[in-house]
PDB file of N, CA and C in Angstrom:
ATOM      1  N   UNK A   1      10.939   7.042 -17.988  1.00  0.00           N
ATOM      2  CA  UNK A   1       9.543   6.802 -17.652  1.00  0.00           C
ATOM      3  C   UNK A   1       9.200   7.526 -16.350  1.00  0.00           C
ATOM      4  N   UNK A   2       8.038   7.878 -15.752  1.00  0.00           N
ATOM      5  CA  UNK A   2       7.596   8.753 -14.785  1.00  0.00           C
ATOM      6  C   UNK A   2       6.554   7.675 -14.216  1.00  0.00           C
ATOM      7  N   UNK A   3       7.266   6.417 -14.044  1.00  0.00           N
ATOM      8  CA  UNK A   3       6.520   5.269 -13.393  1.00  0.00           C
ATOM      9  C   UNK A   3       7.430   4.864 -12.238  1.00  0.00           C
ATOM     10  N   UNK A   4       7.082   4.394 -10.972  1.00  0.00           N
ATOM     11  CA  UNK A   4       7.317   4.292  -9.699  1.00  0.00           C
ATOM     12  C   UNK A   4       6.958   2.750  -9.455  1.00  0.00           C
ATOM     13  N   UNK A   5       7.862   1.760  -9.573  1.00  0.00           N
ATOM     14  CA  UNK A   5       7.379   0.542  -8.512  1.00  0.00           C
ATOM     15  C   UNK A   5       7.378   0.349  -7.311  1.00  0.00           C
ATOM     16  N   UNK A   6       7.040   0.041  -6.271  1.00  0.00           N
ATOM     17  CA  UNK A   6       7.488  -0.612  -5.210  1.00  0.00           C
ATOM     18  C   UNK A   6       7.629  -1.959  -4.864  1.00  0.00           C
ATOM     19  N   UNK A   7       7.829  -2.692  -4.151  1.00  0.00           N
ATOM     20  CA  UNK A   7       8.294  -3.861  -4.132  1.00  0.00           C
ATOM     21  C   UNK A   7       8.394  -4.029  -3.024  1.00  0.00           C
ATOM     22  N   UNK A   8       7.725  -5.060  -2.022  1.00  0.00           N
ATOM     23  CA  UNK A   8       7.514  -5.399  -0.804  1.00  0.00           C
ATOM     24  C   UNK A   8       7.522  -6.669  -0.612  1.00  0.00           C
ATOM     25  N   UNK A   9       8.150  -6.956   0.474  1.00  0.00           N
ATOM     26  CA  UNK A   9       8.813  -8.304   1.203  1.00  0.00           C
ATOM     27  C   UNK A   9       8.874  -8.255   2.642  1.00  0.00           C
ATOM     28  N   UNK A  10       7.636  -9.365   3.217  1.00  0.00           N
ATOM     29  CA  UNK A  10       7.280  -9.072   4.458  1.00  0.00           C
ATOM     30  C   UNK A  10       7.226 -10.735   4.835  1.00  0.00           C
ATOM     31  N   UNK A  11       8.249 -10.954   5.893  1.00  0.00           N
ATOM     32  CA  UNK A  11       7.904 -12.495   6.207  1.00  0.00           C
ATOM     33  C   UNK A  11       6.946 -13.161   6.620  1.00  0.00           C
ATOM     34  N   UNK A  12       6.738 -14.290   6.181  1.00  0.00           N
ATOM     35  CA  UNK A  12       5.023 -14.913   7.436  1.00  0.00           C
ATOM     36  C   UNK A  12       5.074 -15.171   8.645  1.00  0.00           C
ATOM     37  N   UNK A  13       5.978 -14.978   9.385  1.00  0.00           N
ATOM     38  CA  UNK A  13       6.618 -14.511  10.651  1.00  0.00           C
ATOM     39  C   UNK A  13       5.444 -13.978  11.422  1.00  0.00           C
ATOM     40  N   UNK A  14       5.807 -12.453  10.460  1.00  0.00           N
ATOM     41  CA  UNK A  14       5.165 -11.350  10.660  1.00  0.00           C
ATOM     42  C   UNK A  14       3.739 -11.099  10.125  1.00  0.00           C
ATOM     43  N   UNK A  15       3.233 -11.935   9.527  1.00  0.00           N
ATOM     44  CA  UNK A  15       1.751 -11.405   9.178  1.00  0.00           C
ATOM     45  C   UNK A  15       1.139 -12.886   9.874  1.00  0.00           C
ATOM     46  N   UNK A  16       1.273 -13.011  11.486  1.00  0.00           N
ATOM     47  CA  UNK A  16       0.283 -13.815  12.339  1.00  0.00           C
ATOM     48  C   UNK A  16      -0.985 -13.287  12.116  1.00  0.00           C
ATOM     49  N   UNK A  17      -2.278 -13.684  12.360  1.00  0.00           N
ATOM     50  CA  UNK A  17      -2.167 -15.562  12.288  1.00  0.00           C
ATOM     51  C   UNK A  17      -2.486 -15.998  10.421  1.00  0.00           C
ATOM     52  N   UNK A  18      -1.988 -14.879   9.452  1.00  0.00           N
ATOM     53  CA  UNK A  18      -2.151 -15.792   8.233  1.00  0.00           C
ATOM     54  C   UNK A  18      -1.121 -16.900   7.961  1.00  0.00           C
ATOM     55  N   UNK A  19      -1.925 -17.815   6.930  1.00  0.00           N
ATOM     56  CA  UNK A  19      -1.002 -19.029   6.564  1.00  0.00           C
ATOM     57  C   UNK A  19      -0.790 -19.201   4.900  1.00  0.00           C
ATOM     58  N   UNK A  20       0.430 -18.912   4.759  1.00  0.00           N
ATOM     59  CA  UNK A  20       0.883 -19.418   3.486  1.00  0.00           C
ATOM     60  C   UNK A  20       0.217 -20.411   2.755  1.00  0.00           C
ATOM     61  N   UNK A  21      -0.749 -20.873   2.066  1.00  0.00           N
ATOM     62  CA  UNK A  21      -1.095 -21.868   1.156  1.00  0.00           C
ATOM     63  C   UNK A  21      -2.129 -21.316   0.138  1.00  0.00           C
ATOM     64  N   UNK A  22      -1.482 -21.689  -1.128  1.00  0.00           N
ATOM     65  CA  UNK A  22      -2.440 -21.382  -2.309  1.00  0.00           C
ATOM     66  C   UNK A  22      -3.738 -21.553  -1.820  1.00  0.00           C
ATOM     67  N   UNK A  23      -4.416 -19.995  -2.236  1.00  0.00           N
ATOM     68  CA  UNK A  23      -5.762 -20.108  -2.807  1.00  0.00           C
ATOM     69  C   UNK A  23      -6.304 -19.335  -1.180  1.00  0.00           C
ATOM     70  N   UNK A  24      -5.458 -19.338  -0.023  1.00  0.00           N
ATOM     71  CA  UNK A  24      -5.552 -18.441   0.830  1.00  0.00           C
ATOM     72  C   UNK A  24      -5.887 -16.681   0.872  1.00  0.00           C
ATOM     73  N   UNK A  25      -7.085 -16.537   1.099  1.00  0.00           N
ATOM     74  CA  UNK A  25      -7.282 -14.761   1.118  1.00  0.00           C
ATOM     75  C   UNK A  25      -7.074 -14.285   2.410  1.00  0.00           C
ATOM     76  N   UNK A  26      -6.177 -12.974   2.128  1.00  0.00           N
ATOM     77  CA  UNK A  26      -6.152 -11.729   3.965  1.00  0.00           C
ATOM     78  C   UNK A  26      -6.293 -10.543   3.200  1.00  0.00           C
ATOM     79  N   UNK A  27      -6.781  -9.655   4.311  1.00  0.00           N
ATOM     80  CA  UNK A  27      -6.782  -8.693   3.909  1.00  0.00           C
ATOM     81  C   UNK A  27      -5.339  -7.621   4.218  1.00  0.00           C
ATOM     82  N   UNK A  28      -5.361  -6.277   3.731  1.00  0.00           N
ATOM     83  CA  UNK A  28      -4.024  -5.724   3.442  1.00  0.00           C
ATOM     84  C   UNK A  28      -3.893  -4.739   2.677  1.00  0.00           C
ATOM     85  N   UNK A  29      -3.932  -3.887   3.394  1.00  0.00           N
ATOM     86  CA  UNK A  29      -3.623  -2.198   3.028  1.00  0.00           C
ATOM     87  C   UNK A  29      -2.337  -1.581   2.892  1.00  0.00           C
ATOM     88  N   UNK A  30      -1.883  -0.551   1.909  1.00  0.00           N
ATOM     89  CA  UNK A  30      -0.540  -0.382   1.644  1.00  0.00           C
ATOM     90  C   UNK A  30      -0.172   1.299   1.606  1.00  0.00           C
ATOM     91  N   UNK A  31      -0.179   2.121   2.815  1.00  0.00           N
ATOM     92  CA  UNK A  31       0.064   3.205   1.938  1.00  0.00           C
ATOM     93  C   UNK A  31       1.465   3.375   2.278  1.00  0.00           C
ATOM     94  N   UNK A  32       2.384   5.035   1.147  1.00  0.00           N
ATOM     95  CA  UNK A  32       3.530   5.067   0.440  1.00  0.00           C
ATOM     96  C   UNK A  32       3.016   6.609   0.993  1.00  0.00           C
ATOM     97  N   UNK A  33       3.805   7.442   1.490  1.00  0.00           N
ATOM     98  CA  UNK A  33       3.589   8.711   2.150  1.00  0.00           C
ATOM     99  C   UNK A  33       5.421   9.538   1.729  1.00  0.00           C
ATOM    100  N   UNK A  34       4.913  10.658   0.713  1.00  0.00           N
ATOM    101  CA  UNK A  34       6.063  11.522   0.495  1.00  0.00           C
ATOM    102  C   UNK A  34       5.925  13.004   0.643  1.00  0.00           C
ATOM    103  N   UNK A  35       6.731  12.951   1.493  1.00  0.00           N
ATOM    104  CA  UNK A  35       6.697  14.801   2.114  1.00  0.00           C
ATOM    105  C   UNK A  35       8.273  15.404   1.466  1.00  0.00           C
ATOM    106  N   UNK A  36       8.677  15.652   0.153  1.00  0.00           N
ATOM    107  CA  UNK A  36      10.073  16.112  -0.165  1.00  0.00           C
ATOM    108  C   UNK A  36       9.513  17.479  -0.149  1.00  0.00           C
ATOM    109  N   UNK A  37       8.749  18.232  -0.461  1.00  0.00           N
ATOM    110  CA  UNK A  37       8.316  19.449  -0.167  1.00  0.00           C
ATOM    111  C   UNK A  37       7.527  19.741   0.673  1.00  0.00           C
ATOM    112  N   UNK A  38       6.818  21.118   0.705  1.00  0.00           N
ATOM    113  CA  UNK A  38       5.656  21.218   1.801  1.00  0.00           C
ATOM    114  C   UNK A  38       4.288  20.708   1.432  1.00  0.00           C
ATOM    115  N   UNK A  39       4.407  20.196   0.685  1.00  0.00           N
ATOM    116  CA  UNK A  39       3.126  19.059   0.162  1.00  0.00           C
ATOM    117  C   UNK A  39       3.461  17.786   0.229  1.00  0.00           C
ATOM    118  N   UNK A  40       2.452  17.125   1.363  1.00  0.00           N
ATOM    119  CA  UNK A  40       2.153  15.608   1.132  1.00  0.00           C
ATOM    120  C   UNK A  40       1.879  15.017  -0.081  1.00  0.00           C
ATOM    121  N   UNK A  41       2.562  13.912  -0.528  1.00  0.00           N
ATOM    122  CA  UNK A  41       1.689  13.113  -1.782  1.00  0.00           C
ATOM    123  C   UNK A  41       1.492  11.727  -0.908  1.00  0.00           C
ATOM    124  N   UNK A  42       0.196  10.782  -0.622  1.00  0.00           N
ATOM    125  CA  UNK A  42       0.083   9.642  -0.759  1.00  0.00           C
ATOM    126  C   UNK A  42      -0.586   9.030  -2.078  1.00  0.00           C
ATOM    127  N   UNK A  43       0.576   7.702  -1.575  1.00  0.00           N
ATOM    128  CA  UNK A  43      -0.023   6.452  -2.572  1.00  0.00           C
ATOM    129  C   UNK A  43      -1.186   5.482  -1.528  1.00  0.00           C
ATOM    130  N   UNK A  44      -1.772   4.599  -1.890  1.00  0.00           N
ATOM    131  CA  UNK A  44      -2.121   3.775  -1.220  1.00  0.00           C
ATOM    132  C   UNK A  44      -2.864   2.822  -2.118  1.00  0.00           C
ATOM    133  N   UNK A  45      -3.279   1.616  -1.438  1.00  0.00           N
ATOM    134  CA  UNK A  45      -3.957   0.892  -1.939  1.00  0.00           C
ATOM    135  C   UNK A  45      -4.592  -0.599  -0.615  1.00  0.00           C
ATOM    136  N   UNK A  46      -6.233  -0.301  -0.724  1.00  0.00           N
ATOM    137  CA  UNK A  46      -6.765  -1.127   0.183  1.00  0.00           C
ATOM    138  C   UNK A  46      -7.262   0.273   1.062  1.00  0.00           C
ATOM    139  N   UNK A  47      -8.275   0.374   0.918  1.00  0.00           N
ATOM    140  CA  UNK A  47      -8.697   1.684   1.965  1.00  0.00           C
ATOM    141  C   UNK A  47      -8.637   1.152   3.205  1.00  0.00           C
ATOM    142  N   UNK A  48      -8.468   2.001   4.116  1.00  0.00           N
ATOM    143  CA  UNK A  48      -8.706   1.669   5.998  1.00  0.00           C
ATOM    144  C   UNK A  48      -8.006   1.875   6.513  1.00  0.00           C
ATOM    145  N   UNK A  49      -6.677   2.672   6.466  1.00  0.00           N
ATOM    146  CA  UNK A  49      -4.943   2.500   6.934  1.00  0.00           C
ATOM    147  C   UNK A  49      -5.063   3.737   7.446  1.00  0.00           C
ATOM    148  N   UNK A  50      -5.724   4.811   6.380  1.00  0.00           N
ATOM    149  CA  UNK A  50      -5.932   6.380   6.631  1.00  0.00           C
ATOM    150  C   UNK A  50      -6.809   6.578   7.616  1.00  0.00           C
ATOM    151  N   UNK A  51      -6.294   8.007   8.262  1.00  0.00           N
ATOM    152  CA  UNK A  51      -7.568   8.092   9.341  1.00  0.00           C
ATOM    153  C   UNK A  51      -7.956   6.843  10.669  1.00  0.00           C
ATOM    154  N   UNK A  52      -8.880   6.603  10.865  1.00  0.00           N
ATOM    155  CA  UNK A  52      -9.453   5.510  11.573  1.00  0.00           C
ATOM    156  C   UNK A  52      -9.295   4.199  11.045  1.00  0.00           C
ATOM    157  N   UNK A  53      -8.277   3.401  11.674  1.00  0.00           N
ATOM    158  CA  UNK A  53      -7.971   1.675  11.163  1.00  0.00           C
ATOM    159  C   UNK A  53      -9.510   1.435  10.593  1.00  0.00           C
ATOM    160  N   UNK A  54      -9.544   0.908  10.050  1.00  0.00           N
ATOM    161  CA  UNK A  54     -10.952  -0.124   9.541  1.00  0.00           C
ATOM    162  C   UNK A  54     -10.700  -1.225   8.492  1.00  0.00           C
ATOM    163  N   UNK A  55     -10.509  -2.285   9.449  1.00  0.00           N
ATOM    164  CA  UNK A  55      -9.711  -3.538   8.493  1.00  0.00           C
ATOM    165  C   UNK A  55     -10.810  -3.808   7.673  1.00  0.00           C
ATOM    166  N   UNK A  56     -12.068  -3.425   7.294  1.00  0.00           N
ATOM    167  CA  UNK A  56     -13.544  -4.052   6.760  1.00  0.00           C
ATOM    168  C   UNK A  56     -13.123  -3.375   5.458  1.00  0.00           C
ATOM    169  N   UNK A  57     -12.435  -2.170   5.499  1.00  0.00           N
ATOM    170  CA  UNK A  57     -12.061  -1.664   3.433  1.00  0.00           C
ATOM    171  C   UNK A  57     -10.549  -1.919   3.429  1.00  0.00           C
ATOM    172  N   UNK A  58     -10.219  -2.957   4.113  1.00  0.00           N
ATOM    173  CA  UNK A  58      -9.040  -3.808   3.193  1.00  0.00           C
ATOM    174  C   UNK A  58      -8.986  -4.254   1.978  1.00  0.00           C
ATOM    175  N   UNK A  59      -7.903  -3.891   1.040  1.00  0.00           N
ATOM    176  CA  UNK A  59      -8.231  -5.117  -0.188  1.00  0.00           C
ATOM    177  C   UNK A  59      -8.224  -6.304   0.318  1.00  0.00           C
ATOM    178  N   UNK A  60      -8.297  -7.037  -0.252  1.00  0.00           N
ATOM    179  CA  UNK A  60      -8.213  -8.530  -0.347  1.00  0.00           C
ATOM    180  C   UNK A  60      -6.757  -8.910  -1.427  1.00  0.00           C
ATOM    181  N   UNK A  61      -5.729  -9.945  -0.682  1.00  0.00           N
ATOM    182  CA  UNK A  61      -4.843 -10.579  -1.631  1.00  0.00           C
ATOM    183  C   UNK A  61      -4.762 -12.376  -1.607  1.00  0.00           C
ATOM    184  N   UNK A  62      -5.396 -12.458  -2.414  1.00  0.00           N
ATOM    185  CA  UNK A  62      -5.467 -14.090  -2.638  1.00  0.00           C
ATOM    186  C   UNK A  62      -3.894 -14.724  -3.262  1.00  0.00           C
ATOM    187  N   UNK A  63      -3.566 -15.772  -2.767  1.00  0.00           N
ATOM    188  CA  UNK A  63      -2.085 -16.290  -2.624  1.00  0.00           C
ATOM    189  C   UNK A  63      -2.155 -17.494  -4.183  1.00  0.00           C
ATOM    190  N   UNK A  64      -1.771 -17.294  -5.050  1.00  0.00           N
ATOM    191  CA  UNK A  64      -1.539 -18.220  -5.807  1.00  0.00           C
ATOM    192  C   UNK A  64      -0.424 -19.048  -6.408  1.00  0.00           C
ATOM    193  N   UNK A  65       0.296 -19.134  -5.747  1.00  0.00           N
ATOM    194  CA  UNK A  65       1.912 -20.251  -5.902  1.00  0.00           C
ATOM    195  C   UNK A  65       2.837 -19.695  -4.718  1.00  0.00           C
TER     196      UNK A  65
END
């Protein structure tokens, strides 16, 4: 297959001041940056990470269990 997962694991430690409990929304941007040649490829997802921070085109991830 020519499909790519990633898989991310980030403690609540680390994402102050959100709080773990169902039904909780934050926002949260993700990009994936590959330079194996002289061409960049990004992934991303949640605009605002690129360029100038702008947490306002975050996705949104709502917590359900």
């Amino acid at each position: 297959s020519d499909q790519t997962i990633y898989e991310i694991a980030i403690p609540w430690s680390e994402m102050k001041p959100a709080k773990p409990k169902v039904g909780a929304e934050l926002g949260m941007s993700l990009v994936v940056n590959d330079k194996d040649t002289w061409d960049r490829v990004r992934a991303s997802w949640g605009h605002g990470f690129i360029g100038a921070k702008r947490p306002i085109y975050f996705g949104r991830v709502r917590l359900v269990q």
